[in-house]
C-alpha atoms as a PDB file:
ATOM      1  CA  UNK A   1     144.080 148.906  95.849  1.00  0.00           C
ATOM      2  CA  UNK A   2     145.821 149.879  92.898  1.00  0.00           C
ATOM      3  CA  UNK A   3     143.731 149.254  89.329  1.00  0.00           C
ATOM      4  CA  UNK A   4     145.355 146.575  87.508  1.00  0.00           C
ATOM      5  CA  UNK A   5     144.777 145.514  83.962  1.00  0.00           C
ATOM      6  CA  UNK A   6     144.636 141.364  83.601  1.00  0.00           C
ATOM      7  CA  UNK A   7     145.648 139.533  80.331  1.00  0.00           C
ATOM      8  CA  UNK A   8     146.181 135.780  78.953  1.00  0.00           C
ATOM      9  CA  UNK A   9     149.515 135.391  77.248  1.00  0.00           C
ATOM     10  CA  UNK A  10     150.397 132.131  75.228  1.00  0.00           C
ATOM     11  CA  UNK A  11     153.987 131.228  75.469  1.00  0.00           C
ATOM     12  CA  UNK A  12     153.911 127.859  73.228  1.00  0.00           C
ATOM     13  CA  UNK A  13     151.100 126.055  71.643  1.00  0.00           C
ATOM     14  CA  UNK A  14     150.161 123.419  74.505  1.00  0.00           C
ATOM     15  CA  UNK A  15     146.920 123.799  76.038  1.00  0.00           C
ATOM     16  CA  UNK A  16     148.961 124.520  79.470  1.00  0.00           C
ATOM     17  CA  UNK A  17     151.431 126.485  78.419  1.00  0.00           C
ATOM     18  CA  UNK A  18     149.877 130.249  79.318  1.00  0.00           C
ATOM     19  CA  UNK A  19     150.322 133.161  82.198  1.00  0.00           C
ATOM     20  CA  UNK A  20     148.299 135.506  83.652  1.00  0.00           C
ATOM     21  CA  UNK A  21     149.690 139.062  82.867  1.00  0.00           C
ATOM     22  CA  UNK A  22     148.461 141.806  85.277  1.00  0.00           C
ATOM     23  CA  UNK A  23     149.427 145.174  84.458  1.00  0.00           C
ATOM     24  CA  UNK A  24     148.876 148.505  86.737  1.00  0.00           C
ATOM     25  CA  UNK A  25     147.339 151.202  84.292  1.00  0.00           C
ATOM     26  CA  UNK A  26     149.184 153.446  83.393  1.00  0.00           C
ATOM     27  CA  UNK A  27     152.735 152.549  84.877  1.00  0.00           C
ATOM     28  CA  UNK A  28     155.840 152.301  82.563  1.00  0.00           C
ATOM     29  CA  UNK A  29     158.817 150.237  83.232  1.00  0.00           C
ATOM     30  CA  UNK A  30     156.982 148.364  85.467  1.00  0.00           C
ATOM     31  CA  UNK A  31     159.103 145.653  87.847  1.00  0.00           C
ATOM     32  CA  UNK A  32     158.023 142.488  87.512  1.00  0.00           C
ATOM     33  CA  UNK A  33     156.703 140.011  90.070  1.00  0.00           C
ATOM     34  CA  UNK A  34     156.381 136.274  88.959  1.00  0.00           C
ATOM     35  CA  UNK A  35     154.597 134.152  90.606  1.00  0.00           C
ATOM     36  CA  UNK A  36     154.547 129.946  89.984  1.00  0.00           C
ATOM     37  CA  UNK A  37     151.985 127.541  91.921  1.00  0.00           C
ATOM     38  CA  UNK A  38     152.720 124.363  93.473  1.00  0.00           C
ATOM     39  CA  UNK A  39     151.141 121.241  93.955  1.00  0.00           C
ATOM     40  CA  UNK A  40     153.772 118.164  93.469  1.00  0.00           C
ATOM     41  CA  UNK A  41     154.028 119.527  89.696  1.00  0.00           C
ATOM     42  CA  UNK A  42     150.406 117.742  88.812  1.00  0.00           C
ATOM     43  CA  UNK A  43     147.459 118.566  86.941  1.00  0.00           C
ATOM     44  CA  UNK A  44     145.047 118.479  90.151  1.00  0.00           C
ATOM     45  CA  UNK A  45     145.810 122.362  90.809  1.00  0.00           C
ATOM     46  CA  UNK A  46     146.378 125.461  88.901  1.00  0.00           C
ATOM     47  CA  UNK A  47     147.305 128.521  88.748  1.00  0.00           C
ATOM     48  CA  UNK A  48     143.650 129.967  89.499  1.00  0.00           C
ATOM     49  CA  UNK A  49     143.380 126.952  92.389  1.00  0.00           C
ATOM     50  CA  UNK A  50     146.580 126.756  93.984  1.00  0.00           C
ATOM     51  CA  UNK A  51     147.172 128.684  97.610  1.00  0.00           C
ATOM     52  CA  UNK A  52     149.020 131.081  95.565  1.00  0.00           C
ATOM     53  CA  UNK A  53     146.653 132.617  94.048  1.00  0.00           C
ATOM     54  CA  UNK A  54     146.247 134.629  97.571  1.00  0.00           C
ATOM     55  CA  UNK A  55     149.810 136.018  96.871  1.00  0.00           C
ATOM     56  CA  UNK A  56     148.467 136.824  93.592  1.00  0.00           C
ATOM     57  CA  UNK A  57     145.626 139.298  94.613  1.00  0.00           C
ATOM     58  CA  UNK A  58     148.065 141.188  97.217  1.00  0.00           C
ATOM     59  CA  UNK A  59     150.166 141.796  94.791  1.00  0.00           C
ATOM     60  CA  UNK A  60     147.583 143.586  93.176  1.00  0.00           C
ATOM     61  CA  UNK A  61     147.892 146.228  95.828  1.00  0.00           C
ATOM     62  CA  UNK A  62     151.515 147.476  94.476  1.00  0.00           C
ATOM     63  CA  UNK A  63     152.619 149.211  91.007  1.00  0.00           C
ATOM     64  CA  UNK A  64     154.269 145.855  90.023  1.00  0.00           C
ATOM     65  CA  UNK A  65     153.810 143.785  86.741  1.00  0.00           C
ATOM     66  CA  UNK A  66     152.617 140.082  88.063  1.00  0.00           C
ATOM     67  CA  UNK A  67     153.250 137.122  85.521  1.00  0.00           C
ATOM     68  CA  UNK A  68     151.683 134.441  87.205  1.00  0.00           C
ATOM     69  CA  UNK A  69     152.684 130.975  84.558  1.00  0.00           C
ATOM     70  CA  UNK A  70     150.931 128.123  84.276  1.00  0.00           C
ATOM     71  CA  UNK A  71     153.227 125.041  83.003  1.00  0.00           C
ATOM     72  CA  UNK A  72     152.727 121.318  81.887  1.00  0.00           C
ATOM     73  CA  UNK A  73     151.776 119.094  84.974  1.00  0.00           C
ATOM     74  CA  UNK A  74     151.941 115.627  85.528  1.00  0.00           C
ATOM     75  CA  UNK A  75     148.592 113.266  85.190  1.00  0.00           C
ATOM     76  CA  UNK A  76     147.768 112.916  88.994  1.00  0.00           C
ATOM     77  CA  UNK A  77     148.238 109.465  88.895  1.00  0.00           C
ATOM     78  CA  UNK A  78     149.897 106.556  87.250  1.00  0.00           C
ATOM     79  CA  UNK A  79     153.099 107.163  84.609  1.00  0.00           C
ATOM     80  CA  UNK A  80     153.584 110.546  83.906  1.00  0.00           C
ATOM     81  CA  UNK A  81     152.306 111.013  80.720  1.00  0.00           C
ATOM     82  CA  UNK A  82     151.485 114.731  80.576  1.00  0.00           C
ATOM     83  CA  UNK A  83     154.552 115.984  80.887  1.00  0.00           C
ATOM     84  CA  UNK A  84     157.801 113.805  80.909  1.00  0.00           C
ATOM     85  CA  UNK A  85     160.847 115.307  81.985  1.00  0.00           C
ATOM     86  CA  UNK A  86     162.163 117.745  81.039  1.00  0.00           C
ATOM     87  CA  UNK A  87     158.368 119.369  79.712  1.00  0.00           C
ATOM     88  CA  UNK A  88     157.652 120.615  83.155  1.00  0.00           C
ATOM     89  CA  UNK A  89     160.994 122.670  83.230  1.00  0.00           C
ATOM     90  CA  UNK A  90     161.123 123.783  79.819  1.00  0.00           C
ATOM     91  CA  UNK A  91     157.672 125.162  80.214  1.00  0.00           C
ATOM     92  CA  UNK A  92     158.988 127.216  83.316  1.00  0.00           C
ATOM     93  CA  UNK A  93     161.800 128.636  81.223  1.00  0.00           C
ATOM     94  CA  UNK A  94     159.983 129.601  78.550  1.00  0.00           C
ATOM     95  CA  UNK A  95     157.382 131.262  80.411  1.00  0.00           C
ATOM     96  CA  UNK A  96     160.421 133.350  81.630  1.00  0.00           C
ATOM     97  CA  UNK A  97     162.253 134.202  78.917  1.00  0.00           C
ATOM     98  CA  UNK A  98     158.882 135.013  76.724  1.00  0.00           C
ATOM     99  CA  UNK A  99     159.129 138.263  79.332  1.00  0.00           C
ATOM    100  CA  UNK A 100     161.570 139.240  76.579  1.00  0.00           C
ATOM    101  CA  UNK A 101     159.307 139.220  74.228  1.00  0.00           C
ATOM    102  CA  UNK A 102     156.312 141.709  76.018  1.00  0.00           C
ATOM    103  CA  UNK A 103     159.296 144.205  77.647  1.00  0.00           C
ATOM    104  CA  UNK A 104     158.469 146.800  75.200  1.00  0.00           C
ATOM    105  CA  UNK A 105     154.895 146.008  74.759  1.00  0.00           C
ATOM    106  CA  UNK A 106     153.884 146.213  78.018  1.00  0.00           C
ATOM    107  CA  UNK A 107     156.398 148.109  79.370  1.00  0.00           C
ATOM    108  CA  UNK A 108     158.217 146.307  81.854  1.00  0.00           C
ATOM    109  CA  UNK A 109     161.752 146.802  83.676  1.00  0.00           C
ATOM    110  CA  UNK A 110     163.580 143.152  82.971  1.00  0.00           C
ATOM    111  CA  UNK A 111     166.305 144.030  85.212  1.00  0.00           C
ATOM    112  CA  UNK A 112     163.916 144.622  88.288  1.00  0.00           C
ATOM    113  CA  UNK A 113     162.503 141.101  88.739  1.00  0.00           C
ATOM    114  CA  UNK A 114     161.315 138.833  91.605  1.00  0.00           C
ATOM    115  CA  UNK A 115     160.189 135.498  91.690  1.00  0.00           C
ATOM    116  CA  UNK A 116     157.871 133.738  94.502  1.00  0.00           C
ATOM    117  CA  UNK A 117     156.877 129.894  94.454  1.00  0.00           C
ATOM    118  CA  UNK A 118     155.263 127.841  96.649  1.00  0.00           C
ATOM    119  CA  UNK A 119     156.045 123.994  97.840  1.00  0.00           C
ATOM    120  CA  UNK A 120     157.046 122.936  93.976  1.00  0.00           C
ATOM    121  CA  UNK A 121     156.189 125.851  92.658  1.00  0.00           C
ATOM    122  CA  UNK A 122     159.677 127.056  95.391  1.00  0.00           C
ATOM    123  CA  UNK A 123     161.404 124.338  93.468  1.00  0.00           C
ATOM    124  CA  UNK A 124     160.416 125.520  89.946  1.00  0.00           C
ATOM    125  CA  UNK A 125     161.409 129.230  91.182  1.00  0.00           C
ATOM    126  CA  UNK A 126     164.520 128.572  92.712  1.00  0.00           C
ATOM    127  CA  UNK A 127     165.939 126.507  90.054  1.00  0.00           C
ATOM    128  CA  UNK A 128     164.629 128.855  87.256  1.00  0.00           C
ATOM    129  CA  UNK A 129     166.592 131.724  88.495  1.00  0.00           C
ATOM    130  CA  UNK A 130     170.166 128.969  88.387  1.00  0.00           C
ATOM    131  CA  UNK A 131     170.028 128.132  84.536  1.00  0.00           C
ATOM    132  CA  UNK A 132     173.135 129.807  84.213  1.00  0.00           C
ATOM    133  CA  UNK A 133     174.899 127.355  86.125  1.00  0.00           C
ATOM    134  CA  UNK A 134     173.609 124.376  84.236  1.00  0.00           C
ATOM    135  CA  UNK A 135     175.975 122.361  82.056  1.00  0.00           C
ATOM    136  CA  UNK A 136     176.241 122.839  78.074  1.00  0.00           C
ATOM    137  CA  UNK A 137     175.479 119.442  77.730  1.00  0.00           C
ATOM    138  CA  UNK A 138     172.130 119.404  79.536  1.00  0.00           C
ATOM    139  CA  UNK A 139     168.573 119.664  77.484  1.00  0.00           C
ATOM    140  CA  UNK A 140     168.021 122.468  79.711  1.00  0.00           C
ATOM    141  CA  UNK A 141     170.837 124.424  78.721  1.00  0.00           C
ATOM    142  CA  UNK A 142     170.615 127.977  77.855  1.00  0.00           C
ATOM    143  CA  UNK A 143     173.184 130.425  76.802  1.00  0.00           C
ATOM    144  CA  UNK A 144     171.934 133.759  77.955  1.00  0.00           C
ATOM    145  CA  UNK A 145     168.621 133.117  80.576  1.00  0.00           C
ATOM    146  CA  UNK A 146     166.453 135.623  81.706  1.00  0.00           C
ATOM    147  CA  UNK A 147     168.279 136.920  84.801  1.00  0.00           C
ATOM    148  CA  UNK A 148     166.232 137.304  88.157  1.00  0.00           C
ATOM    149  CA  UNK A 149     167.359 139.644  90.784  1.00  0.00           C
ATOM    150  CA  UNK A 150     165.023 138.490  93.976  1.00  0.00           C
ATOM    151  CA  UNK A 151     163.455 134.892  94.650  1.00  0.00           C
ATOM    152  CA  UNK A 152     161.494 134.228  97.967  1.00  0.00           C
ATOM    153  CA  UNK A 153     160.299 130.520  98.259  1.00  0.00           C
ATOM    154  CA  UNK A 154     157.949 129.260 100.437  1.00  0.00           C
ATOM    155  CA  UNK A 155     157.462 125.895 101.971  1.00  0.00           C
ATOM    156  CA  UNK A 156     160.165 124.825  98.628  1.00  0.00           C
ATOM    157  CA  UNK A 157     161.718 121.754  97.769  1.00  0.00           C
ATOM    158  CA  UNK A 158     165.428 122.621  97.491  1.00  0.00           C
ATOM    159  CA  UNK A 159     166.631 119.342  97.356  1.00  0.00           C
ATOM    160  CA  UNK A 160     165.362 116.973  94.606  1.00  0.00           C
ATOM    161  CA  UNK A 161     167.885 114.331  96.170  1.00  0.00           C
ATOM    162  CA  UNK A 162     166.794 114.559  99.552  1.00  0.00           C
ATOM    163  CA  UNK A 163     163.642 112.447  99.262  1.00  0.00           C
ATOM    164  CA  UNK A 164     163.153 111.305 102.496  1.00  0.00           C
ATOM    165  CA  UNK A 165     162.534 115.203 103.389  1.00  0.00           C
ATOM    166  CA  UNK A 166     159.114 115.137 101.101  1.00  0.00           C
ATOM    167  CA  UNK A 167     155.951 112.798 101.489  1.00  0.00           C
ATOM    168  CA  UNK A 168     155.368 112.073  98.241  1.00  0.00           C
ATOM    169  CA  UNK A 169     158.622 110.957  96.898  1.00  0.00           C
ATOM    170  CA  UNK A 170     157.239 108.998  94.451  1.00  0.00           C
ATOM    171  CA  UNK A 171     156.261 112.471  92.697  1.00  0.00           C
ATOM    172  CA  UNK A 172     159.988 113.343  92.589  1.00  0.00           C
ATOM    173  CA  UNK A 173     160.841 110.255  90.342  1.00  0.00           C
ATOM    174  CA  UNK A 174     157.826 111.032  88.206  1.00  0.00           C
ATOM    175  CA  UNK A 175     158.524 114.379  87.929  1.00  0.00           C
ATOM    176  CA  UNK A 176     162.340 113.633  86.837  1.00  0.00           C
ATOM    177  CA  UNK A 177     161.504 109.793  85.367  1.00  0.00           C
ATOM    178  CA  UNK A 178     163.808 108.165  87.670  1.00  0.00           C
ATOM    179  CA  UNK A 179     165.846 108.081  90.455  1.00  0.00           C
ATOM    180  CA  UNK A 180     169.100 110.072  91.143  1.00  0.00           C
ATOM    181  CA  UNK A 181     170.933 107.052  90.617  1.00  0.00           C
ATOM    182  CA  UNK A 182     169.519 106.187  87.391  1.00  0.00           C
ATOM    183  CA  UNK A 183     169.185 109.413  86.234  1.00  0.00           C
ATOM    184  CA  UNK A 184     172.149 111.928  87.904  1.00  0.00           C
ATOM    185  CA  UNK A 185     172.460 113.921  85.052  1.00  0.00           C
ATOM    186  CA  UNK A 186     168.951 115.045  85.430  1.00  0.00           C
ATOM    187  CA  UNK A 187     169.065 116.080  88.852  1.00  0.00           C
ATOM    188  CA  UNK A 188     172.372 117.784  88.678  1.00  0.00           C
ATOM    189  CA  UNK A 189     170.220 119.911  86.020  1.00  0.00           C
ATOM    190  CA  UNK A 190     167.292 120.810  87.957  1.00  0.00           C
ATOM    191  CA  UNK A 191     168.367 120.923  91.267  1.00  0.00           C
ATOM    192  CA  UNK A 192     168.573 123.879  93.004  1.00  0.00           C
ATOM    193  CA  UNK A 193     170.833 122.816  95.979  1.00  0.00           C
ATOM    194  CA  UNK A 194     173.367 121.865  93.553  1.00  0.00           C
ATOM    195  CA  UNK A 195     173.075 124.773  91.420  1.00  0.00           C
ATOM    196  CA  UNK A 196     172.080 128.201  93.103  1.00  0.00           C
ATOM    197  CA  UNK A 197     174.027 130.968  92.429  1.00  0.00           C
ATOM    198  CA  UNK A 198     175.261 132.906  95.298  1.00  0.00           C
ATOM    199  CA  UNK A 199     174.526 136.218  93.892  1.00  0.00           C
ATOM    200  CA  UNK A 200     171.266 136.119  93.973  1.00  0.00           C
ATOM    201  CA  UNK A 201     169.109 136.713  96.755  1.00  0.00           C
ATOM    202  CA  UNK A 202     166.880 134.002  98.237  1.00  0.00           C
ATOM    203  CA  UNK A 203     164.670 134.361 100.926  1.00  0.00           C
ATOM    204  CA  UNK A 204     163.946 131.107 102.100  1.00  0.00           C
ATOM    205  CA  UNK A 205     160.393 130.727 104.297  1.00  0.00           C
ATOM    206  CA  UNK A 206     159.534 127.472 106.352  1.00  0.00           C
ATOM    207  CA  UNK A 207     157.158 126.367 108.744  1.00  0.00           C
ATOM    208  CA  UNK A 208     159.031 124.320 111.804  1.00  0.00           C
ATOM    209  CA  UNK A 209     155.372 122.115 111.369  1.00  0.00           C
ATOM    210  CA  UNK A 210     155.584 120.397 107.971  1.00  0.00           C
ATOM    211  CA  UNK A 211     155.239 117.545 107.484  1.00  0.00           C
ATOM    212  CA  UNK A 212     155.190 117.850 103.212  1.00  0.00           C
ATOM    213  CA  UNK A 213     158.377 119.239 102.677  1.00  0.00           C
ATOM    214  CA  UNK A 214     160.656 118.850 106.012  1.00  0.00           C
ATOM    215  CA  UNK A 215     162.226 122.015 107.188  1.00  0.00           C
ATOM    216  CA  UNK A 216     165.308 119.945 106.866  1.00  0.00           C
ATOM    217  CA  UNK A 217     165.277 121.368 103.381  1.00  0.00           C
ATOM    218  CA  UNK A 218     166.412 124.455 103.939  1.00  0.00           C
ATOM    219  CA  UNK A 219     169.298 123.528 106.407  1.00  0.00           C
ATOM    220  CA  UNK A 220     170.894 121.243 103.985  1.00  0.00           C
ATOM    221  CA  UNK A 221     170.475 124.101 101.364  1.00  0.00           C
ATOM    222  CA  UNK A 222     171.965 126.557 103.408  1.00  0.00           C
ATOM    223  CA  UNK A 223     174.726 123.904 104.071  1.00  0.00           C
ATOM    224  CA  UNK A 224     175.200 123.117 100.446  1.00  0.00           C
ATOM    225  CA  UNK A 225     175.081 126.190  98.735  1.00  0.00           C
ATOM    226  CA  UNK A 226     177.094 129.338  99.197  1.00  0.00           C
ATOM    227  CA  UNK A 227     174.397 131.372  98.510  1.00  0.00           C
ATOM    228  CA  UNK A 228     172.796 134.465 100.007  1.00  0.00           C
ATOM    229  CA  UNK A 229     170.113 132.937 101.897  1.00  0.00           C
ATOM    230  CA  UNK A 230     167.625 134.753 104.534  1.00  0.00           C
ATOM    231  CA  UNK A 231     165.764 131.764 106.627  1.00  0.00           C
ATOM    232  CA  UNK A 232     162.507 132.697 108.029  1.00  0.00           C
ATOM    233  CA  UNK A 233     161.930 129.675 109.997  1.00  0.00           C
ATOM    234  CA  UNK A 234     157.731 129.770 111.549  1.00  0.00           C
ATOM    235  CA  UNK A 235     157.413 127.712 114.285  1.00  0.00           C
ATOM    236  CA  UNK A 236     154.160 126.792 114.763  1.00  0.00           C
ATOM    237  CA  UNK A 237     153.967 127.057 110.672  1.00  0.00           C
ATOM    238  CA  UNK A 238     152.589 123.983 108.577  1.00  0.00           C
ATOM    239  CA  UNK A 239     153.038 123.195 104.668  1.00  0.00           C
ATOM    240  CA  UNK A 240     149.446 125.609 103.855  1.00  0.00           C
ATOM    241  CA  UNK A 241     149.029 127.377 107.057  1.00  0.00           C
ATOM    242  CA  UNK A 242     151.057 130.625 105.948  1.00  0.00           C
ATOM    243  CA  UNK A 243     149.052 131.302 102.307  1.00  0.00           C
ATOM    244  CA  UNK A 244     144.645 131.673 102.744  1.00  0.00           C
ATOM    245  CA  UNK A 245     143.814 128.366 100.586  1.00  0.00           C
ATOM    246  CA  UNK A 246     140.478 126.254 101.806  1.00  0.00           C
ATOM    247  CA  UNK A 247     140.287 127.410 105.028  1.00  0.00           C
ATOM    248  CA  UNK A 248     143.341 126.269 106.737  1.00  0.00           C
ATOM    249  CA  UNK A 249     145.736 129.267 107.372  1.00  0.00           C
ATOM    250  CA  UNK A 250     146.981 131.416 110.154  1.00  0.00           C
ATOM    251  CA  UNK A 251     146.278 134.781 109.522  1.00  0.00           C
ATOM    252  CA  UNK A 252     149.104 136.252 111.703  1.00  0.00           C
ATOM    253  CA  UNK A 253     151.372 133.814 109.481  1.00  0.00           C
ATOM    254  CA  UNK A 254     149.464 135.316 106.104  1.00  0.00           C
ATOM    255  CA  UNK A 255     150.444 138.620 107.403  1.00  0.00           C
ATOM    256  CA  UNK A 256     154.039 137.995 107.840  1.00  0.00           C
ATOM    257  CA  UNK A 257     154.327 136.519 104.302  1.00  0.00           C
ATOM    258  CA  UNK A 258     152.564 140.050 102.874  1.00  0.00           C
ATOM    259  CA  UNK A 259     155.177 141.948 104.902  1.00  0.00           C
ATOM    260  CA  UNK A 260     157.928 140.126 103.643  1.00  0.00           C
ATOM    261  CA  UNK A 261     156.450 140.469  99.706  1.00  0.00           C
ATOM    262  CA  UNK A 262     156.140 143.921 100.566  1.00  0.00           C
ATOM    263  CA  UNK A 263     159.731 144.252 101.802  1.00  0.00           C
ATOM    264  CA  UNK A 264     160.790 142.917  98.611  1.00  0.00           C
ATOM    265  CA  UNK A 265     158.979 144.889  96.211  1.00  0.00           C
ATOM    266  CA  UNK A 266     160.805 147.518  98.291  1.00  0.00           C
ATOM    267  CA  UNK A 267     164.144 145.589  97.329  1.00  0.00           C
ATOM    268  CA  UNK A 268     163.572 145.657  93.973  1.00  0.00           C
ATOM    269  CA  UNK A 269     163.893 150.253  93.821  1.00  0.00           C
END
């Protein structure tokens, strides 16, 4: 396993608002691998708890950059007072484009650059790497956003409309502070169905099994969107059962994840 050098970077002043920088010593113009954690965007996992932090230490194991953020979570229960929209998606952004910032510091090659999420952590990387579709008029607006070649989600929610796909849809409206109806401009902003470019490549990973986040998702995306999608559809595949995490995983699904990492690192040149 390659030696890798691991750092805290603030990105804003909040208490949540940090990533863990790994860098392999002695590389220069590094690719860069982020990485962003699910969990139904709330404060009962991190980034040092959530399943991906198995993606995490592989990644470890190739001469890539890792920038796994941390971002402003909803309280786990009640209103969502810890981070109203549009704090959890601003904190995502930032994280990004603060990248721009380190390049030269820590050497890093901006315009080699995947991005792996899992459950809403595959929301908040999917829809991170379509800002430059979102309208002017939107708070989450930006003019020139960091541009990501590669994004491979995992178990993602693609659809923020589609709630009846999701268990928890009550963690949608939270999450946005309504519903589409009340609140379309919102979801035209931070949904990825609606917004994904088709120039960048998405690999798209589901298990035929779960019951969190239906693999109706990714149908409808593919539907929607004219976008370069690869499916990998698991069929005996749950929500958890494809990343190590408490326990309950499938090693022979844990392998094919690593192989498809692997394949694109490989991607990236």
């Amino acid at each position: 396993m390659k030696s890798h050098q691991k750092k805290t970077v603030c990105y804003g002043a909040e208490s949540q608002q940090f990533v863990h920088l790994y860098t392999p010593t002695h590389a220069q113009h590094t690719p860069v691998v982020i990485v962003v954690h699910g969990g139904y965007w709330k404060d009962n996992h991190s980034l040092e708890t959530y399943a991906t932090r198995a993606i995490v230490d592989y990644l470890q194991s190739f001469e890539v950059a890792i920038w796994n953020i941390e971002y402003r979570r909803m309280n786990t229960e009640g209103e969502n007072s810890n981070a109203p929209w549009p704090a959890t998606f601003k904190d995502v952004a930032d994280a990004i484009d603060y990248l721009r910032d380190i390049k030269y510091s820590e050497s890093l090659d901006l315009g080699r650059v995947l991005i792996i999420g899992h459950s809403a952590g595959g929301h908040l990387a999917t829809w991170v790497a379509s800002r430059e579709r979102i309208a002017a008029h939107s708070e989450l607006y930006h003019n020139d956003p960091l541009k990501i070649q590669r994004v491979v989600s995992i178990a993602g929610i693609l659809d923020l409309a589609s709630v009846n796909d999701v268990d928890q849809p009550e963690q949608i409206y939270r999450l946005m502070g309504g519903t589409p109806h009340s609140h379309p401009e919102r979801y035209l902003a931070c949904n990825p169905s609606r917004l994904y470019p088709p120039k960048i490549a998405l690999t798209v990973v589901h298990g035929q099994r779960d019951t969190c986040v239906k693999v109706s998702q990714v149908r409808q995306f593919a539907e929607q969107t004219q976008a370069r999608v690869r499916q990998i559809i698991l069929p005996t595949a749950d929500h958890f059962s494809m990343l190590p995490h408490n326990g309950h995983w499938v090693e022979t699904q844990w392998q094919q994840i690593q192989q498809l990492i692997a394949e694109e690192i490989e991607a990236l040149g």
